[in-house]
Every structure is written in C-alpha cells, then in structure tokens.
Protein backbone atom coordinates (compact mmCIF):
# COMPACT_ATOMS: atom_id res chain seq x y z
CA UNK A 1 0.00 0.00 0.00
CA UNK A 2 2.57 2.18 -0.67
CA UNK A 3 1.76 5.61 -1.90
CA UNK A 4 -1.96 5.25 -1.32
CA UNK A 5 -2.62 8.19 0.41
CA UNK A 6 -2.79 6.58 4.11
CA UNK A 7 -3.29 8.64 6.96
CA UNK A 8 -3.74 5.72 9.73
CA UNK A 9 -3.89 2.49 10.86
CA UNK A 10 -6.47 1.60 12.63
CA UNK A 11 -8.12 -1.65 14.46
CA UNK A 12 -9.60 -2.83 10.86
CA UNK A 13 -5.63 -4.27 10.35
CA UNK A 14 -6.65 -6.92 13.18
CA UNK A 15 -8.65 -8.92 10.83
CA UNK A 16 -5.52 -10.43 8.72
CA UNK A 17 -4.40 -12.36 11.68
CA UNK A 18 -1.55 -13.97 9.65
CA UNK A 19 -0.40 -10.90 8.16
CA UNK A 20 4.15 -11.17 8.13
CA UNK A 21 4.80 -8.31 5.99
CA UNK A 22 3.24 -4.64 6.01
CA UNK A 23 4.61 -1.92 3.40
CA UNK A 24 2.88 1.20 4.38
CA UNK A 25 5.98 3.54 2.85
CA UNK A 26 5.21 6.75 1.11
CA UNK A 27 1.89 7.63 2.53
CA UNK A 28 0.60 10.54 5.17
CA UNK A 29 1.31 8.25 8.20
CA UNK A 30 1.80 10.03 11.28
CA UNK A 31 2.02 7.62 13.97
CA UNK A 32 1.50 4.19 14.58
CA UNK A 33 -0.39 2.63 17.54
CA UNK A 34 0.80 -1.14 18.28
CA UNK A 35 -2.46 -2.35 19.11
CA UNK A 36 -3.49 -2.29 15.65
CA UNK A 37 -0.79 -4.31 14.40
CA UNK A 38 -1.39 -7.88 14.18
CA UNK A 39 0.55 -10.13 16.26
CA UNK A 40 1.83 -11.79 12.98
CA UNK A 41 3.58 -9.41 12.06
CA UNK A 42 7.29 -9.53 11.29
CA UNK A 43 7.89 -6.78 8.85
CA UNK A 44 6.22 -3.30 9.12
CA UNK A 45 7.92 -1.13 6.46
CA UNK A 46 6.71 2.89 7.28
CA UNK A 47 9.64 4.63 5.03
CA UNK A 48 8.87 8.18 4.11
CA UNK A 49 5.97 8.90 5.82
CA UNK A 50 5.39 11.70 8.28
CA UNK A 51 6.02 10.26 11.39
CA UNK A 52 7.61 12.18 14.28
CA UNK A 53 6.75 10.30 17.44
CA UNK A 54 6.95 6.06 17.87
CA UNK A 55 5.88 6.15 21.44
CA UNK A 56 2.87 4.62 20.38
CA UNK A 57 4.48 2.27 18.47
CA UNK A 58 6.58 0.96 21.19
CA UNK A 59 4.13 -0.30 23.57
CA UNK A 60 4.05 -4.03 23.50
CA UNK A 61 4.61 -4.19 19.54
CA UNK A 62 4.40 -7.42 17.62
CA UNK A 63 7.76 -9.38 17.37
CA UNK A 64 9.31 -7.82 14.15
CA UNK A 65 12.70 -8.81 12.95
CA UNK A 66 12.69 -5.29 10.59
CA UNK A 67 10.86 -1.88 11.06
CA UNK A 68 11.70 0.31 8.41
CA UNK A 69 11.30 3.77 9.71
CA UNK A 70 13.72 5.98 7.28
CA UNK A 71 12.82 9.76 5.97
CA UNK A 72 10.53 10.13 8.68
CA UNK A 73 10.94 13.28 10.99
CA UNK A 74 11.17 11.54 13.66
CA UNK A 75 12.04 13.97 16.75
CA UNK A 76 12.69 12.05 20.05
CA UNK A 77 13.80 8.45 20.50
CA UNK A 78 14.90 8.20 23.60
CA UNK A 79 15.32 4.47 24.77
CA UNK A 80 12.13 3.38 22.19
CA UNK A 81 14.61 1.43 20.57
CA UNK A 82 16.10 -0.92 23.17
CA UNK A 83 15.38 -4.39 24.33
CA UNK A 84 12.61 -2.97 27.09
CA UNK A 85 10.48 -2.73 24.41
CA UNK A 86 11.22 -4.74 21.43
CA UNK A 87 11.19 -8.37 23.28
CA UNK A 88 12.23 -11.26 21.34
C-alpha cells in the first residue's frame, strides 16, 4: 500500500491475523499505535511517511525482525529502541 494516500492504521488491520509483511511507505502516516498491528507481524515497512513520534508504536509491539522507519521526521527516540520494548 505504498503511496496510497494513508493517513492511519487503525483496528480494521486486526482482521488479517496472519499478516508477516506490512509496506505502508510513502503515505501521510503520522504515527503508529501497536495495538493495531497484528501479532503476525514480522515486517512493518513505514519509510517516508510523516512520522515524528513512535511512542505509540513501542508499547508491546508485535515481534518484528525489521521496522523500516527511514525519511521520517522523527524527533525524540529516547530508549524506544532498546530491548525494554522490542522483546524477542
């Protein structure tokens, strides 16, 4: 769904329960809440979109092995990106 024009993702991404891969790149995302991301998933690929806080993200997020977050404007980090929150 890249370049689609997206603006969200909501609960209605629960349905494909054996979703692995999510390409979401090039849209109007601007953040991402982990409780509508399928437990499935392993791949979430968010590249150039207009994201600038993954707080939401963060909270108990599926197990991915990639998150592709590049040419965002992401502004703060902080410790988002450790092992507190990304359990294997």
């Amino acid at each position: 769904m890249a370049r689609m024009g997206v603006t969200e993702v909501d609960e209605n991404l629960l349905k494909f329960k054996a979703l692995e891969e999510l390409t979401l790149s090039a849209n109007r995302i601007i953040t991402v809440n982990s409780k509508n991301l399928p437990t499935s998933l392993k791949v979430l690929e968010l590249c150039a979109n207009q994201i600038s806080d993954i707080s939401a993200l963060c909270v108990r997020p599926p197990p991915l092995i990639h998150l592709g977050l590049g040419s965002n404007k992401i502004s703060f980090i902080g410790d988002y990106l450790t092992g507190d929150y990304w359990k294997k």
